[in-house]
C-alpha atoms as a PDB file:
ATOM      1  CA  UNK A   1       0.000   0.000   0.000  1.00  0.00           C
ATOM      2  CA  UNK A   2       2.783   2.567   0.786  1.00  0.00           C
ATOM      3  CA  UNK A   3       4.512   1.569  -2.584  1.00  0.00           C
ATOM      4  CA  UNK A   4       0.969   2.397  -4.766  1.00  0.00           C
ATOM      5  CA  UNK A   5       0.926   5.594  -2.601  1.00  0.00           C
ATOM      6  CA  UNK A   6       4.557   6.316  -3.218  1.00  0.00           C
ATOM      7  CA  UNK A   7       4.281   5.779  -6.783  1.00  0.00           C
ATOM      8  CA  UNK A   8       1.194   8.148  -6.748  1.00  0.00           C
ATOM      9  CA  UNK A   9       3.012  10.423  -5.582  1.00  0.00           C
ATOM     10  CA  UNK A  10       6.073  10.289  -8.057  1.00  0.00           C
ATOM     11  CA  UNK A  11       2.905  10.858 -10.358  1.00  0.00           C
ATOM     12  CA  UNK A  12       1.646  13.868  -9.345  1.00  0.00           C
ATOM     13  CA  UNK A  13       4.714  15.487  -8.631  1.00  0.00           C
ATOM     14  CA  UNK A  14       5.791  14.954 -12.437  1.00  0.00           C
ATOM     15  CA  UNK A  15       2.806  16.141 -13.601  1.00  0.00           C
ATOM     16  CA  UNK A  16       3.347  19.045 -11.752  1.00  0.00           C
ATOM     17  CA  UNK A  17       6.705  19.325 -13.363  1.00  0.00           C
ATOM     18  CA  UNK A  18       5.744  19.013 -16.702  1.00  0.00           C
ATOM     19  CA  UNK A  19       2.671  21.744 -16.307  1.00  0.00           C
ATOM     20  CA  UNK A  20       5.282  23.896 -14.791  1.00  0.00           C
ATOM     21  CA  UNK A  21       8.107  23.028 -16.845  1.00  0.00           C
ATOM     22  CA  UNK A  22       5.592  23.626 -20.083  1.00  0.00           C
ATOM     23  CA  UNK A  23       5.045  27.030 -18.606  1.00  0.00           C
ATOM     24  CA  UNK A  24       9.059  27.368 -17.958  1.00  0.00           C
ATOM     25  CA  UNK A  25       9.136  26.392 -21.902  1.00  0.00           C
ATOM     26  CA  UNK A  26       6.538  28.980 -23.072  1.00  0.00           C
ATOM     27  CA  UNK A  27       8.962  31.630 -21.398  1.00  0.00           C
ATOM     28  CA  UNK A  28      11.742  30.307 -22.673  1.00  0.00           C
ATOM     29  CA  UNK A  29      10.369  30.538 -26.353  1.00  0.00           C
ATOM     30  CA  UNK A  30       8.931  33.264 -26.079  1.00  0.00           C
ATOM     31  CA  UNK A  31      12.601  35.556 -25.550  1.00  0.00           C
ATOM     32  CA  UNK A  32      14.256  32.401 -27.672  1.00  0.00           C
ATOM     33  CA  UNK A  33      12.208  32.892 -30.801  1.00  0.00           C
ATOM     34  CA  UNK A  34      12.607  36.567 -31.503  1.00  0.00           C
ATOM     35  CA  UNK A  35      15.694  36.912 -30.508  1.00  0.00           C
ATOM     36  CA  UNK A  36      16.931  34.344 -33.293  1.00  0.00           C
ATOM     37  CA  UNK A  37      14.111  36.588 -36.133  1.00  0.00           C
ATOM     38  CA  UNK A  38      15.305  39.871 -35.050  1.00  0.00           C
ATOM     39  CA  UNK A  39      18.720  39.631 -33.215  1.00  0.00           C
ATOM     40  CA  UNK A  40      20.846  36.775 -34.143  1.00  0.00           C
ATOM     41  CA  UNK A  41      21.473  35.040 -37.868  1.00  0.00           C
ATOM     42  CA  UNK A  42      20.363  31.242 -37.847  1.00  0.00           C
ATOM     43  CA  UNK A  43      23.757  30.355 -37.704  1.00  0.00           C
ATOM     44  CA  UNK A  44      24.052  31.884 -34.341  1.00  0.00           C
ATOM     45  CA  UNK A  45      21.171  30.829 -32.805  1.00  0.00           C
ATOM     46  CA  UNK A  46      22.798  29.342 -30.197  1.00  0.00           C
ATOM     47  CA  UNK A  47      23.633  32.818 -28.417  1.00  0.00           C
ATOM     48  CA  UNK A  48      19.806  33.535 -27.907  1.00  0.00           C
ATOM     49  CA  UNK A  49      19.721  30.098 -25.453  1.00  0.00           C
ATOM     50  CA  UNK A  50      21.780  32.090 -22.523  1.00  0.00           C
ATOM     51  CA  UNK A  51      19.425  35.032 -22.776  1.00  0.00           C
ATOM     52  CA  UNK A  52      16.141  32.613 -22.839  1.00  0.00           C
ATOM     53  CA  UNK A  53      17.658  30.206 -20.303  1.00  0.00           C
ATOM     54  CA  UNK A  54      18.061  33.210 -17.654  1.00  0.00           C
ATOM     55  CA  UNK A  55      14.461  33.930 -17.802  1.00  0.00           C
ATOM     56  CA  UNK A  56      13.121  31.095 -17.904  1.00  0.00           C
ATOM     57  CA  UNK A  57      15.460  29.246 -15.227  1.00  0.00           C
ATOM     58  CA  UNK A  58      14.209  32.313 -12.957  1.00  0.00           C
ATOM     59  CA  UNK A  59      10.401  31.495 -13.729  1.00  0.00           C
ATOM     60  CA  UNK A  60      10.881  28.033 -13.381  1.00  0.00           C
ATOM     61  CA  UNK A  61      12.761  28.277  -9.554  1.00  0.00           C
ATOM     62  CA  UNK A  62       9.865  29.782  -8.255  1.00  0.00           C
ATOM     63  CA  UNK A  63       7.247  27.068 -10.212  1.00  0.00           C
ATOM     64  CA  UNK A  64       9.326  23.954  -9.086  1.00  0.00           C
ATOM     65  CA  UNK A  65       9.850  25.016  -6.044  1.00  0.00           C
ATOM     66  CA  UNK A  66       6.330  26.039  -5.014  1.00  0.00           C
ATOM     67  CA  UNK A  67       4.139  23.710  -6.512  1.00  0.00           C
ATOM     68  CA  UNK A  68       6.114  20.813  -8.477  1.00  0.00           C
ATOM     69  CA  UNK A  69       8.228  19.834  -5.695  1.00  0.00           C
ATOM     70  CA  UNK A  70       5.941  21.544  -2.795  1.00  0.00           C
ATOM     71  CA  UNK A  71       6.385  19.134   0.531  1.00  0.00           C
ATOM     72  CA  UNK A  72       8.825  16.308  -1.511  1.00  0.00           C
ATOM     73  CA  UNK A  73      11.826  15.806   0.393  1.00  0.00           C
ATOM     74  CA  UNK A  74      13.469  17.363   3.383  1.00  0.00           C
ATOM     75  CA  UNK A  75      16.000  20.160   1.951  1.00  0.00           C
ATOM     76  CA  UNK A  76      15.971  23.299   4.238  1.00  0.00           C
ATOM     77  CA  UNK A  77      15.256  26.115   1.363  1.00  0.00           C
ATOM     78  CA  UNK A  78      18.473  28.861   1.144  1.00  0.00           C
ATOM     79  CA  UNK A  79      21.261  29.258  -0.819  1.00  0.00           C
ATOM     80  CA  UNK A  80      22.755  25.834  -1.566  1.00  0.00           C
ATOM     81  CA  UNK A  81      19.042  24.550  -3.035  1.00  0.00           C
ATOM     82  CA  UNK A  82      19.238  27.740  -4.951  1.00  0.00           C
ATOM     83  CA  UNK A  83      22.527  27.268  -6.259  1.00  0.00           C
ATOM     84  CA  UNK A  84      21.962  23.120  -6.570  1.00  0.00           C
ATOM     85  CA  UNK A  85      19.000  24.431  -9.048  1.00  0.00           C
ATOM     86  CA  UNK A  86      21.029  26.795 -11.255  1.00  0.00           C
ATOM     87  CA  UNK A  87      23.542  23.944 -11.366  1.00  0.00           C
ATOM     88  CA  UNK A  88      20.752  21.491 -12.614  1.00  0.00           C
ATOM     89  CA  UNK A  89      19.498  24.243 -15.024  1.00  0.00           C
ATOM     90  CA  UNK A  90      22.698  24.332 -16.222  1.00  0.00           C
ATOM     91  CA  UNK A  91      22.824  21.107 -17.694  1.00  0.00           C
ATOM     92  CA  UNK A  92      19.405  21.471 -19.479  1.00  0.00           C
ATOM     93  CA  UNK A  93      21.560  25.151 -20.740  1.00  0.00           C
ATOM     94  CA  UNK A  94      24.047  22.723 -21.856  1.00  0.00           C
ATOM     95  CA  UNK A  95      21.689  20.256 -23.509  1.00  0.00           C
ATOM     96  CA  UNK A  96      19.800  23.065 -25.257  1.00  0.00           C
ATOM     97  CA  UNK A  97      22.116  24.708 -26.370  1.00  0.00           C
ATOM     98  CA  UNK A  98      24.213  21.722 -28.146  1.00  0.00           C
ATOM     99  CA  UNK A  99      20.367  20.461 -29.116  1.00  0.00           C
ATOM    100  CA  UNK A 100      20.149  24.004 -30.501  1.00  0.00           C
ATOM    101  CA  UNK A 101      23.745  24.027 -32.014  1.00  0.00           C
ATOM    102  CA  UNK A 102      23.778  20.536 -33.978  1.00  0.00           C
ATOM    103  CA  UNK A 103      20.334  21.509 -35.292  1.00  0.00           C
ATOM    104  CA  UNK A 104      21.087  25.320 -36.544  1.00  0.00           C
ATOM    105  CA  UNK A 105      24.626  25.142 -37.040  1.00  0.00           C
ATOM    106  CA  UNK A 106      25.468  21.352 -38.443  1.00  0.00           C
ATOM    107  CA  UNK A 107      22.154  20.280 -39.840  1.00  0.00           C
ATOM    108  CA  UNK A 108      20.646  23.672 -41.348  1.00  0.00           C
ATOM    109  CA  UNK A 109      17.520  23.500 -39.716  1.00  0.00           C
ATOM    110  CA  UNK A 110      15.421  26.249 -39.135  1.00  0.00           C
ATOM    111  CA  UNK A 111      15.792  28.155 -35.343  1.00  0.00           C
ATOM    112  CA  UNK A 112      12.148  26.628 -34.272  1.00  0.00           C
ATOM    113  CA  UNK A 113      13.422  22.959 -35.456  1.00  0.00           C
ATOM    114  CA  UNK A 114      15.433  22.096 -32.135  1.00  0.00           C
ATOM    115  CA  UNK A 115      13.376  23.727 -29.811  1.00  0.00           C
ATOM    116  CA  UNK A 116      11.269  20.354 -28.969  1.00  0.00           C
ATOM    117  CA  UNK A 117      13.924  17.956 -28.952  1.00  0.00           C
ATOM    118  CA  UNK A 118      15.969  20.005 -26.664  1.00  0.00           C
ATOM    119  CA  UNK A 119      13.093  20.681 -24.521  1.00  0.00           C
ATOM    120  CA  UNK A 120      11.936  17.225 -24.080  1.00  0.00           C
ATOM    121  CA  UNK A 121      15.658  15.868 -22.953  1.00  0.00           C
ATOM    122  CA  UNK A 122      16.568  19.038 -20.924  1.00  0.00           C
ATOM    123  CA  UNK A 123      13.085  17.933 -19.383  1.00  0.00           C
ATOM    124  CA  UNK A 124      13.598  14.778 -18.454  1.00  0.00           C
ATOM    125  CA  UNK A 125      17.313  15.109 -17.028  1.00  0.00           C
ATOM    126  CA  UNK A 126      16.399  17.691 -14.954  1.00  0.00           C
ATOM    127  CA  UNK A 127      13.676  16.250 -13.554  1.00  0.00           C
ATOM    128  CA  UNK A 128      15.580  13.348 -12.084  1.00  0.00           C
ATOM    129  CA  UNK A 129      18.658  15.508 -10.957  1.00  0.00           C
ATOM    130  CA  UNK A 130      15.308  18.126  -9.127  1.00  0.00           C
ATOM    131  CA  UNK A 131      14.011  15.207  -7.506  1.00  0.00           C
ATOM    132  CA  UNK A 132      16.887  13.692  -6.151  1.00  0.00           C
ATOM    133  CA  UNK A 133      19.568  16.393  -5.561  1.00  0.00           C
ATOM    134  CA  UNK A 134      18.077  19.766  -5.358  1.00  0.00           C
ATOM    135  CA  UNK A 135      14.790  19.280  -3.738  1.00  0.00           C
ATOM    136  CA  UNK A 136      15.053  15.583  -2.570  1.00  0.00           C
END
């Protein structure tokens, strides 16, 4: 009975996550995209993920940490689970932007092409690395 609750759980909190982290996407888009019509050429579309990932790392802190991983785990809230969080968010910075890079740069695509691919892994690694490291 305390596994099916458990597993519950696990459920609902990555639900959570994905609602939030779909939000956390939207923002992330939404300074991505016109930065790479307006700002960058496609072949530099990789220098609009730093300016995108700020904003959206910022929304998604406050998301994750008040409703996807609300009263999961034990970590005290200060400093070292903020900076454990950037440090996670880094890695999905690193996986979009080398999603972003091979995509723009080496295949051709067009800017919106990577944005789903990237956004699905960064999603799924930093879900894990949330659950177990920063807010575990």
């Amino acid at each position: 009975m305390q596994g099916l609750r458990l597993h519950r759980d696990t459920v609902r909190q990555l639900v959570r996550f994905g609602i939030a982290g779909g939000l956390s996407s939207i923002v992330y888009s939404l300074v991505y995209l016109p930065l790479t019509a307006y700002v960058f050429p496609r072949e530099l579309a990789v220098a609009a993920v730093p300016f995108a990932f700020i904003i959206a790392v910022t929304f998604g802190f406050f998301a994750h940490s008040r409703w996807s991983f609300k009263d999961y785990g034990n970590r005290t809230p200060g400093i070292g689970q903020h900076l454990r969080f950037v440090a996670v968010q880094s890695t999905g910075l690193v996986i979009n932007a080398v999603v972003t890079w091979v995509g723009t740069a080496v295949l051709g695509l067009p800017p919106w092409a990577p944005l789903l691919p990237a956004v699905l892994l960064a999603a799924a690694i930093t879900f894990i690395l949330n659950r177990q490291w920063v807010f575990g």
